[in-house]
PDB file of N, CA and C in Angstrom:
ATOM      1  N   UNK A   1      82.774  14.099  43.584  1.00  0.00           N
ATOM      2  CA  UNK A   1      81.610  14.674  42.945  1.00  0.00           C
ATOM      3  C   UNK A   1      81.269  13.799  41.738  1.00  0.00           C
ATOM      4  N   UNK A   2      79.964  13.772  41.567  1.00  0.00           N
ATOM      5  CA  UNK A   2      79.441  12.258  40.699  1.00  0.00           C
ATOM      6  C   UNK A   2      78.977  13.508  39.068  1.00  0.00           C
ATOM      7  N   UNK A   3      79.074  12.526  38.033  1.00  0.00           N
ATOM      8  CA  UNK A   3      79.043  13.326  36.952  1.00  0.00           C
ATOM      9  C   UNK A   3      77.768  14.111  37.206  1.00  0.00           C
ATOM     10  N   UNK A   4      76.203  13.969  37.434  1.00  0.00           N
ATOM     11  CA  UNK A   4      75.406  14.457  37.146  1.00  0.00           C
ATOM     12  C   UNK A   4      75.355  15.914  37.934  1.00  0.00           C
ATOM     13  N   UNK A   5      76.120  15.895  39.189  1.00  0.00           N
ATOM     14  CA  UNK A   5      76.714  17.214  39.798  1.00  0.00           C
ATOM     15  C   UNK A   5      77.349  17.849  38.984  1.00  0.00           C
ATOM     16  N   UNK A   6      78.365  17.364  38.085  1.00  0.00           N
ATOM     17  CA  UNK A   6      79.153  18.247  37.545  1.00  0.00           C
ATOM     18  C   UNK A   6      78.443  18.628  36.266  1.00  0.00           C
ATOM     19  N   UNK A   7      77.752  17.958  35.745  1.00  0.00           N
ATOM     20  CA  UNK A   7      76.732  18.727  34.451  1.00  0.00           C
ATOM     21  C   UNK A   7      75.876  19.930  35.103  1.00  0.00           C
ATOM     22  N   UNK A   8      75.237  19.624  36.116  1.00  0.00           N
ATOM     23  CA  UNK A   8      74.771  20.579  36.497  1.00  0.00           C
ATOM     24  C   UNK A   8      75.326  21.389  37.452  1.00  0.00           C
ATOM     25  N   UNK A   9      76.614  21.840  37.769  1.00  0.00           N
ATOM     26  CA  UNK A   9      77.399  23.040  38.067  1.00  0.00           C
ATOM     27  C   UNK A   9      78.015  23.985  36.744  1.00  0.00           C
ATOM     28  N   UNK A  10      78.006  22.815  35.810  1.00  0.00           N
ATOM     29  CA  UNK A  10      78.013  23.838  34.390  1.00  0.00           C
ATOM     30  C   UNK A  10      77.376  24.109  33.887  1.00  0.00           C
ATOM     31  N   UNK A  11      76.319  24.099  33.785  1.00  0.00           N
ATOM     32  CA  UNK A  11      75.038  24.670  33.485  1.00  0.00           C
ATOM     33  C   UNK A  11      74.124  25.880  34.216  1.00  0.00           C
ATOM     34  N   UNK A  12      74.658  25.547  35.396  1.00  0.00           N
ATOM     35  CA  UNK A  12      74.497  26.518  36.358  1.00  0.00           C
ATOM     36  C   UNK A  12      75.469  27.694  36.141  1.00  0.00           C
ATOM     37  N   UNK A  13      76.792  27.222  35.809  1.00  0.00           N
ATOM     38  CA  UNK A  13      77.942  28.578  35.142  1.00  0.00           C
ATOM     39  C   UNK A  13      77.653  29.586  34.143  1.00  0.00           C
ATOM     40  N   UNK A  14      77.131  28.280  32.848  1.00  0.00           N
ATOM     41  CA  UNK A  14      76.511  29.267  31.761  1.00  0.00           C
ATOM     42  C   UNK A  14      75.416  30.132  32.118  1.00  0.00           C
ATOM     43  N   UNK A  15      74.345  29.522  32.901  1.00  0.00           N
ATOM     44  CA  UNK A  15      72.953  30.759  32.633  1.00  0.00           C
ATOM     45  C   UNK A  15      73.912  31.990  34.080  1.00  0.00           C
ATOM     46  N   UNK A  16      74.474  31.505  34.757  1.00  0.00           N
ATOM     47  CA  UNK A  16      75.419  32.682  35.843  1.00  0.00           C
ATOM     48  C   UNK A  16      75.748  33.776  34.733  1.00  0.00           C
ATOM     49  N   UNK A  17      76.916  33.001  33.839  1.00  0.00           N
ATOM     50  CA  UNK A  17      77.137  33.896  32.618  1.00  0.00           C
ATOM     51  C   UNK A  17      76.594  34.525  31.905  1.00  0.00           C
ATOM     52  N   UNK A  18      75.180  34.250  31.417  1.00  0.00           N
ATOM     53  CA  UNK A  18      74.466  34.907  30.546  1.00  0.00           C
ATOM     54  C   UNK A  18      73.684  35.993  31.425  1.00  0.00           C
ATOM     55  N   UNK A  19      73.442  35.233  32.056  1.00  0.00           N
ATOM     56  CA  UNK A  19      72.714  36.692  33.166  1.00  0.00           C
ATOM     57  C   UNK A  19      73.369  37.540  33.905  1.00  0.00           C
ATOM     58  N   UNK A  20      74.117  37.591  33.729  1.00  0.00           N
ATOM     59  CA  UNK A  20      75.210  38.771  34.107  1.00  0.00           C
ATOM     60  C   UNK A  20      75.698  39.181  33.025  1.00  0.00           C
ATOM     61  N   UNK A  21      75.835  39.147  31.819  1.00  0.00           N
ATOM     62  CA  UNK A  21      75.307  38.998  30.319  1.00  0.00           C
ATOM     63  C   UNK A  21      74.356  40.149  30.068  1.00  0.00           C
ATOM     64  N   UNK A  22      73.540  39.959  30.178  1.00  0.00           N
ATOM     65  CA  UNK A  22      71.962  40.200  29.770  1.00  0.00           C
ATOM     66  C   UNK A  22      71.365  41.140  30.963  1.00  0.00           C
ATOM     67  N   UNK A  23      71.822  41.205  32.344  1.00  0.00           N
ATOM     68  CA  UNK A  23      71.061  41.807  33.165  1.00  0.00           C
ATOM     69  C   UNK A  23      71.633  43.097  33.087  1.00  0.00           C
ATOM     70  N   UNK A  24      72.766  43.723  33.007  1.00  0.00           N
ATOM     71  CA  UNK A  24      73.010  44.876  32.387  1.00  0.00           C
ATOM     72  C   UNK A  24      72.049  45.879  31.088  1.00  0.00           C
ATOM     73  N   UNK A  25      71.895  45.086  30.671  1.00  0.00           N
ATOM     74  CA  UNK A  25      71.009  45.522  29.343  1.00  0.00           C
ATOM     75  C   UNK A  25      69.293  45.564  29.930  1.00  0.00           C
ATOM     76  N   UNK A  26      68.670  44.922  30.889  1.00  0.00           N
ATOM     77  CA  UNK A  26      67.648  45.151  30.863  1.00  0.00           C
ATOM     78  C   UNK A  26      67.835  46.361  32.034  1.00  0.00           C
ATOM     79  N   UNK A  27      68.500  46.222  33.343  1.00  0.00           N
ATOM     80  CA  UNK A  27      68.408  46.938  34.050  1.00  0.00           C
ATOM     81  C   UNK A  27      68.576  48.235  34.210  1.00  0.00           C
ATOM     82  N   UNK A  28      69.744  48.718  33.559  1.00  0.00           N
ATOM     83  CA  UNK A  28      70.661  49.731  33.362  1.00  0.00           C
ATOM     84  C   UNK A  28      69.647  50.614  31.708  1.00  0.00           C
ATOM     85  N   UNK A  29      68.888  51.557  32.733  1.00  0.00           N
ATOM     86  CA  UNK A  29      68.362  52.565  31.588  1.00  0.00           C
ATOM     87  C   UNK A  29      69.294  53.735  31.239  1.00  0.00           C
ATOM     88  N   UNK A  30      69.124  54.208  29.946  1.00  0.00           N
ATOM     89  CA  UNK A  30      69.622  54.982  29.386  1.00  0.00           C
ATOM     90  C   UNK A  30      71.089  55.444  29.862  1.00  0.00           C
ATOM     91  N   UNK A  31      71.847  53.965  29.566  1.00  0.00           N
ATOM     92  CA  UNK A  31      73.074  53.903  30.124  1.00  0.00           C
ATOM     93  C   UNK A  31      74.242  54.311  28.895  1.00  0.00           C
ATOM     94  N   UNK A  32      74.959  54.841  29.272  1.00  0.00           N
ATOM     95  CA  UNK A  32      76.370  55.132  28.216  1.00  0.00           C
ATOM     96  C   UNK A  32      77.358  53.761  27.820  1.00  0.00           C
ATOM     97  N   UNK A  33      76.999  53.108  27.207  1.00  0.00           N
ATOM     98  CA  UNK A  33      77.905  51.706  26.905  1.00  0.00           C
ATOM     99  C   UNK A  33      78.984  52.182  25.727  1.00  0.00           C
ATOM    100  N   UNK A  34      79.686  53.116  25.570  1.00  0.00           N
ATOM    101  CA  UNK A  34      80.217  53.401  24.627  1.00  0.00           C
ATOM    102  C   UNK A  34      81.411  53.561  24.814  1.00  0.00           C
ATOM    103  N   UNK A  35      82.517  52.852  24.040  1.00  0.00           N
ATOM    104  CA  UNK A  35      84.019  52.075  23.731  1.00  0.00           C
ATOM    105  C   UNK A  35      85.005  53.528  23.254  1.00  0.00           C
ATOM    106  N   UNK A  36      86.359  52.474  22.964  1.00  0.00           N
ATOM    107  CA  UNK A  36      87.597  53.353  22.513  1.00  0.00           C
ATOM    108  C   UNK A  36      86.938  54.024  21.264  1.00  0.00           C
ATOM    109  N   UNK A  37      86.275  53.265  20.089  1.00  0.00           N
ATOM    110  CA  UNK A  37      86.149  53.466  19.249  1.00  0.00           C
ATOM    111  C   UNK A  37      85.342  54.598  19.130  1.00  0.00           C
ATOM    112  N   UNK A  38      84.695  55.246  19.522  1.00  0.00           N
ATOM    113  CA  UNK A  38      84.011  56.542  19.672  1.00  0.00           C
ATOM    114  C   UNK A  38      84.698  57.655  20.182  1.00  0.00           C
ATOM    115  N   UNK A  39      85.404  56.980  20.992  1.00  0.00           N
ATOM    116  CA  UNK A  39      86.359  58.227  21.925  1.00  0.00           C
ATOM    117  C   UNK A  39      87.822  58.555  20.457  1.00  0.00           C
ATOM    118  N   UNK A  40      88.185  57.562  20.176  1.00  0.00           N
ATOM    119  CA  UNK A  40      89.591  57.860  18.802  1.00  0.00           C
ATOM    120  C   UNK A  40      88.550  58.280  17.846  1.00  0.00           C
ATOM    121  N   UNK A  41      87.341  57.980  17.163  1.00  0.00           N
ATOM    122  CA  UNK A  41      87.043  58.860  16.360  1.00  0.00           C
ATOM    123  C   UNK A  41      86.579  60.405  16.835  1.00  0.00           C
ATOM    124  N   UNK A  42      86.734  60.847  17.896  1.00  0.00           N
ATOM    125  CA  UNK A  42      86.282  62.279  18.563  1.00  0.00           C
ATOM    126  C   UNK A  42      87.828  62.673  18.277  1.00  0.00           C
ATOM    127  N   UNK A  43      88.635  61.945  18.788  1.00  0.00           N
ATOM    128  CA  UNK A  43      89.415  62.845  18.827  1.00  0.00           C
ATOM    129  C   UNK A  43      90.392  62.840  17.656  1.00  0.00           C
ATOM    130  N   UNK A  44      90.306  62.193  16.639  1.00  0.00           N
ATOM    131  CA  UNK A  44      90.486  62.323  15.424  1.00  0.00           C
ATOM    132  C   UNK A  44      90.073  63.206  14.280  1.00  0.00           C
ATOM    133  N   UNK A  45      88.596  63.547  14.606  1.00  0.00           N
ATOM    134  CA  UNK A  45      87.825  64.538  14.550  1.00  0.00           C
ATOM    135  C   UNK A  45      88.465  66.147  14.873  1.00  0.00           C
ATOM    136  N   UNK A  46      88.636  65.849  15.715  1.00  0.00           N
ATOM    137  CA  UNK A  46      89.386  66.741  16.609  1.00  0.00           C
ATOM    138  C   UNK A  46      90.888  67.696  15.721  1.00  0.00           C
ATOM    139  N   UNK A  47      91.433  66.743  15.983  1.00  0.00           N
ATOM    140  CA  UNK A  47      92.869  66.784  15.028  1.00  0.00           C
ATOM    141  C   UNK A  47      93.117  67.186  13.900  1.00  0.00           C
ATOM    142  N   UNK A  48      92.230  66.414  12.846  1.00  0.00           N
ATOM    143  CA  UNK A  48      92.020  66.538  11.425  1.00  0.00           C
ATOM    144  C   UNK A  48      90.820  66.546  11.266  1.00  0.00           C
ATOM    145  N   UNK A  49      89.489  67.501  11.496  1.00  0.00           N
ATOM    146  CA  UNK A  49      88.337  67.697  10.622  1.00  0.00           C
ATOM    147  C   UNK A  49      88.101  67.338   9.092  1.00  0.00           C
ATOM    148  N   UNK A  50      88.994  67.194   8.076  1.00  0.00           N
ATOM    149  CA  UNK A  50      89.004  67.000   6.794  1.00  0.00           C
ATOM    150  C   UNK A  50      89.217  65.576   6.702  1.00  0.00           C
ATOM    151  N   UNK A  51      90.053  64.693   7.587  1.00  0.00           N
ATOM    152  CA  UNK A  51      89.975  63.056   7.675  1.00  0.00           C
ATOM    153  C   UNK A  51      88.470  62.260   6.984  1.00  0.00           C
ATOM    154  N   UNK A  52      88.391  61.414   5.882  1.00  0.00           N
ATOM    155  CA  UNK A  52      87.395  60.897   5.837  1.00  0.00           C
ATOM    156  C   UNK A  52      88.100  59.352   6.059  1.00  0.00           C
ATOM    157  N   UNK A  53      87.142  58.514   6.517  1.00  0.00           N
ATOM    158  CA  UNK A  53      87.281  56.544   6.701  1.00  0.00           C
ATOM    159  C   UNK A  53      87.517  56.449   5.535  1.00  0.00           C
ATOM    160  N   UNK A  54      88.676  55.250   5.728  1.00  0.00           N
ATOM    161  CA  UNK A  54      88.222  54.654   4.114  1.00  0.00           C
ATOM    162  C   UNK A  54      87.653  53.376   4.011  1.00  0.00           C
ATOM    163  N   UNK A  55      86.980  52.935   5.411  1.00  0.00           N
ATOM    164  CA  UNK A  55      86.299  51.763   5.378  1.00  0.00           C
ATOM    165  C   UNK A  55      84.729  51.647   6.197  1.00  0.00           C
ATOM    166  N   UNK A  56      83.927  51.076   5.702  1.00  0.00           N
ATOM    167  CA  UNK A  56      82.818  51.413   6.499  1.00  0.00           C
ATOM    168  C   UNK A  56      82.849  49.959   6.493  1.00  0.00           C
ATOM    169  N   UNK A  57      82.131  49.765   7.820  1.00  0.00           N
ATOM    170  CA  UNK A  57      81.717  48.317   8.452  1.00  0.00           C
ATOM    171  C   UNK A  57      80.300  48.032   7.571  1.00  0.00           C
ATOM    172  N   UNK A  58      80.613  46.384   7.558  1.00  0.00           N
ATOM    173  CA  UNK A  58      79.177  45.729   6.786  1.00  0.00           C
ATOM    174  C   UNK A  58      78.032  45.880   7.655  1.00  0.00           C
ATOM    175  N   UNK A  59      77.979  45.953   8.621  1.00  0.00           N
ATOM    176  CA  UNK A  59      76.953  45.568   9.688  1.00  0.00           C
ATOM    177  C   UNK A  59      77.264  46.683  10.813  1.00  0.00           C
ATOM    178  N   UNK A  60      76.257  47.354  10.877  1.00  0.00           N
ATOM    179  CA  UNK A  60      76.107  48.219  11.641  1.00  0.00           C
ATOM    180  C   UNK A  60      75.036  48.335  13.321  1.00  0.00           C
ATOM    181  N   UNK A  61      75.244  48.186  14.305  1.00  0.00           N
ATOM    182  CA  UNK A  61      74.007  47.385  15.345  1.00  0.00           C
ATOM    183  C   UNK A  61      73.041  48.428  15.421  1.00  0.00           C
ATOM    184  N   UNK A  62      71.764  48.158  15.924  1.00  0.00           N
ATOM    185  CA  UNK A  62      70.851  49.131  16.241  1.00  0.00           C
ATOM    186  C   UNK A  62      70.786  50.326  17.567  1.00  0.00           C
ATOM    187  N   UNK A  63      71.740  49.948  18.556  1.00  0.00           N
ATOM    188  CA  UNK A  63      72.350  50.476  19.379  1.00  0.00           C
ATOM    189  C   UNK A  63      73.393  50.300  19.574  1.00  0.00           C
ATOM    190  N   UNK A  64      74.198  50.852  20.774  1.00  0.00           N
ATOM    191  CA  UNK A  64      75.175  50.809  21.357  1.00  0.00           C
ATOM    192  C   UNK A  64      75.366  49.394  22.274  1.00  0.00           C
ATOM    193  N   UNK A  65      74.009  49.606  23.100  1.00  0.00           N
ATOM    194  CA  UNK A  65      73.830  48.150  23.779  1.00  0.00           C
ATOM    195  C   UNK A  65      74.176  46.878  23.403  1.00  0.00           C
ATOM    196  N   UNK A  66      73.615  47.088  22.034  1.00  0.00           N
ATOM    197  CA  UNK A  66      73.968  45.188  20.858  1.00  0.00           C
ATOM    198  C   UNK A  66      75.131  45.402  20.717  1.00  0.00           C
ATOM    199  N   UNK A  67      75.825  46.538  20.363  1.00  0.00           N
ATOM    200  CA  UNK A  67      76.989  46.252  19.935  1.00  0.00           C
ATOM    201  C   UNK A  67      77.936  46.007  20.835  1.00  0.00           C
ATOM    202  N   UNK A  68      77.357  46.239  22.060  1.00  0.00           N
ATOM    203  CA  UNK A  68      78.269  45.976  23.644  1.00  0.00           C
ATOM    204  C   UNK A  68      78.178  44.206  23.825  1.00  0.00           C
ATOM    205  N   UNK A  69      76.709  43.930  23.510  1.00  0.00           N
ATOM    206  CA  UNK A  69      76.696  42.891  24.083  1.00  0.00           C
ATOM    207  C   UNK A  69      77.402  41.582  22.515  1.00  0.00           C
ATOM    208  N   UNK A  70      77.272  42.257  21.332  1.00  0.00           N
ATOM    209  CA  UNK A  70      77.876  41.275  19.916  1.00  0.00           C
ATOM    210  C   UNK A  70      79.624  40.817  20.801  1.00  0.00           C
ATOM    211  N   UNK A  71      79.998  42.151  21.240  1.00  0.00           N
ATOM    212  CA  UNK A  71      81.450  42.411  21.539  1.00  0.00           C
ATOM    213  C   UNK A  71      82.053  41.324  22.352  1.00  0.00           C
ATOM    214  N   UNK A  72      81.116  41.104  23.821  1.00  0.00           N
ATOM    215  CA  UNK A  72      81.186  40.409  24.851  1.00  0.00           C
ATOM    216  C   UNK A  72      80.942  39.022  23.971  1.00  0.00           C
ATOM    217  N   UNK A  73      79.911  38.623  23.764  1.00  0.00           N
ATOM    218  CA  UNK A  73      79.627  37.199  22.780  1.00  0.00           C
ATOM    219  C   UNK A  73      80.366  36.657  21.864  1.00  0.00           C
ATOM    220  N   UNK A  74      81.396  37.653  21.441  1.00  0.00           N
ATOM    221  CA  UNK A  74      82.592  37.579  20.315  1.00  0.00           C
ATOM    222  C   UNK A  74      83.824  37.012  21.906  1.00  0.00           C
ATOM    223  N   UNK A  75      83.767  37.895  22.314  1.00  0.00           N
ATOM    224  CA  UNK A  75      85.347  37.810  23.097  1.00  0.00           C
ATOM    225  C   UNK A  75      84.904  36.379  23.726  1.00  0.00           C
ATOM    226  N   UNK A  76      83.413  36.020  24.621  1.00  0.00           N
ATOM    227  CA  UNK A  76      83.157  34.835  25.248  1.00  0.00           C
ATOM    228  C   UNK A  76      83.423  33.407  23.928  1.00  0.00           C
ATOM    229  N   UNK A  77      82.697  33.892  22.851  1.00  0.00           N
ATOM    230  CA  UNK A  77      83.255  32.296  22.083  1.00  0.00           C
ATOM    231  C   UNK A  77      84.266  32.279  21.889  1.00  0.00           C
ATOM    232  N   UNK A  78      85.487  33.247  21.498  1.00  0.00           N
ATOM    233  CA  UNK A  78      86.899  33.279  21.431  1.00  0.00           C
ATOM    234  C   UNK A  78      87.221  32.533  22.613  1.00  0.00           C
ATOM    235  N   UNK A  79      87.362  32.813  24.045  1.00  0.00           N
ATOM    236  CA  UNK A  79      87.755  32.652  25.234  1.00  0.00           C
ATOM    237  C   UNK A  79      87.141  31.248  25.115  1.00  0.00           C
ATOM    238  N   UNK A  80      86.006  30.605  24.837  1.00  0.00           N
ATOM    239  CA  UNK A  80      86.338  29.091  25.050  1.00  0.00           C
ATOM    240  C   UNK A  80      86.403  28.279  23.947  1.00  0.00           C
ATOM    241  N   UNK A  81      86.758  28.944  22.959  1.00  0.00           N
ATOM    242  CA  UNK A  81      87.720  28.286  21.994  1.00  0.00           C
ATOM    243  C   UNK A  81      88.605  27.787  22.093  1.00  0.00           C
ATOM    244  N   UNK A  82      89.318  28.776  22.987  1.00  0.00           N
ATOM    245  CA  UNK A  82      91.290  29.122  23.181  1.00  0.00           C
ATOM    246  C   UNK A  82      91.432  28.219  24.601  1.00  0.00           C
ATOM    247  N   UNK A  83      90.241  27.588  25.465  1.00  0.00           N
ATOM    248  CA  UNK A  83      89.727  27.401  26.653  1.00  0.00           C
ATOM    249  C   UNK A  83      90.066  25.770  25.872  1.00  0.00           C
ATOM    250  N   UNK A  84      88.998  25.353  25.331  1.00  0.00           N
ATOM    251  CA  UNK A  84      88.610  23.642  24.748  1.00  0.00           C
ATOM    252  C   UNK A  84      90.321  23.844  23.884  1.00  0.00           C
ATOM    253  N   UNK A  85      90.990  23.987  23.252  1.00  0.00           N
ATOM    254  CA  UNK A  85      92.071  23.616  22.607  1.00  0.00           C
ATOM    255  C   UNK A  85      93.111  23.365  23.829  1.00  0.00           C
ATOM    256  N   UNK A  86      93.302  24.816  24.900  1.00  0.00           N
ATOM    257  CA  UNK A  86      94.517  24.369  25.809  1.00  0.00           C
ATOM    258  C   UNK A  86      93.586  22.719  26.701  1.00  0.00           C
ATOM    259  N   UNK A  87      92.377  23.025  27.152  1.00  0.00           N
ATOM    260  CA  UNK A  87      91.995  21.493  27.768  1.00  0.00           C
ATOM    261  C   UNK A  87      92.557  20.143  26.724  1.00  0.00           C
ATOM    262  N   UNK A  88      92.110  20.502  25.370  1.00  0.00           N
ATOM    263  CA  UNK A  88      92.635  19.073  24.441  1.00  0.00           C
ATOM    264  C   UNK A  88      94.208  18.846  24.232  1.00  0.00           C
ATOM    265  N   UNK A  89      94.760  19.542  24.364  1.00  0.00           N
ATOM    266  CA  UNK A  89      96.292  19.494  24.419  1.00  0.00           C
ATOM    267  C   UNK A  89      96.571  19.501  25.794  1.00  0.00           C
ATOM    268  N   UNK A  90      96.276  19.959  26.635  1.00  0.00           N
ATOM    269  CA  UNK A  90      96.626  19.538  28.085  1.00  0.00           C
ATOM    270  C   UNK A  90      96.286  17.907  28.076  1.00  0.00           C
ATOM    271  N   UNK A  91      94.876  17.603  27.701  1.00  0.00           N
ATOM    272  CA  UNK A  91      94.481  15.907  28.489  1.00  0.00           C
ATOM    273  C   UNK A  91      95.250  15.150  26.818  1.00  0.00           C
ATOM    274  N   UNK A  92      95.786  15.331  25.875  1.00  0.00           N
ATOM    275  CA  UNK A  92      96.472  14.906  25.320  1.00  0.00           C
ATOM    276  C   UNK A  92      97.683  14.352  25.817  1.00  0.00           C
ATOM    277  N   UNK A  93      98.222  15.638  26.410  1.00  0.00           N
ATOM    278  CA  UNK A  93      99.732  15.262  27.266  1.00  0.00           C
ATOM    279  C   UNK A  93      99.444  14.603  28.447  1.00  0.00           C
ATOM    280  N   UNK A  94      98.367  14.458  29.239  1.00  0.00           N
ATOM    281  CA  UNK A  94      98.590  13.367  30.527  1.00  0.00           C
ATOM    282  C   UNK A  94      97.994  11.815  30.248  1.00  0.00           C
ATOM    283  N   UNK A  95      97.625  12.210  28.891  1.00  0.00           N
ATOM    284  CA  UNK A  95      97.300  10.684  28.830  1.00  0.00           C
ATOM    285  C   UNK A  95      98.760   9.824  28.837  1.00  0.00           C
ATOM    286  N   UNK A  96      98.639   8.722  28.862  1.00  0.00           N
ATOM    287  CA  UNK A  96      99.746   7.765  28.985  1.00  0.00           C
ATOM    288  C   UNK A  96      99.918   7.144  27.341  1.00  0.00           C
ATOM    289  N   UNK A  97     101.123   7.076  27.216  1.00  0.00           N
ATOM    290  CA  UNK A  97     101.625   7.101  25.838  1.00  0.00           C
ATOM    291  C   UNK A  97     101.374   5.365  25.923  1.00  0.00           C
ATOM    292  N   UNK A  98     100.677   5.184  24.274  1.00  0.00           N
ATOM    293  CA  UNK A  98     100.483   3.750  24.177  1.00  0.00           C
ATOM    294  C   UNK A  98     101.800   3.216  23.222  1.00  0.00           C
ATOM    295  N   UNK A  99     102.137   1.914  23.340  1.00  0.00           N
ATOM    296  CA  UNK A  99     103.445   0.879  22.565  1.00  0.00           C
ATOM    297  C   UNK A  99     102.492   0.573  21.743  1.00  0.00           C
ATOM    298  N   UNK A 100     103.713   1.044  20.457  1.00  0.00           N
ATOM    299  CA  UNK A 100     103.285   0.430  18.745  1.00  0.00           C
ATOM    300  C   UNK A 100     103.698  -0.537  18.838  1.00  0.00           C
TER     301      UNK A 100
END
């Protein structure tokens, strides 16, 4: 496979990714996207009614949806962070060691 194939099979990966990404959110009406974090504060609620936070978040999303999709966009740049470091230390180690 010649490079200009392989640029464009990754490119073809990312918009795969994003639109499977993104097509949830347009398609899916008045859908329930809602995490642990709602469910432990119910039932914390629950437990201890008198419990107050002692931390409130800086940034708060306008829905549930953004904050589904911030979540996914957080975990995806993590994941090829952790992705490009094991590739640079992998092709580190098969390169062939050069004489000082």
């Amino acid at each position: 496979m010649n490079q200009s194939h392989k640029v464009l099979n990754n490119w073809f990966l990312i918009l795969a990714v994003l639109g499977l990404t993104i097509a949830p959110l347009i398609f899916v009406r008045h859908g329930k996207f809602g995490g642990a974090d709602d469910q432990a504060k119910t039932a914390i609620t629950e437990i201890q009614p008198q419990y107050k936070p002692w931390f409130t978040a800086p940034f708060a999303p306008a829905s549930n949806e953004i904050a589904s999709l911030l979540f996914a966009s957080q975990a995806a740049l993590g994941a090829g962070i952790v992705g490009y470091a094991i590739g640079v230390y992998k092709g580190r180690s098969q390169q062939p060691k050069r004489e000082e």
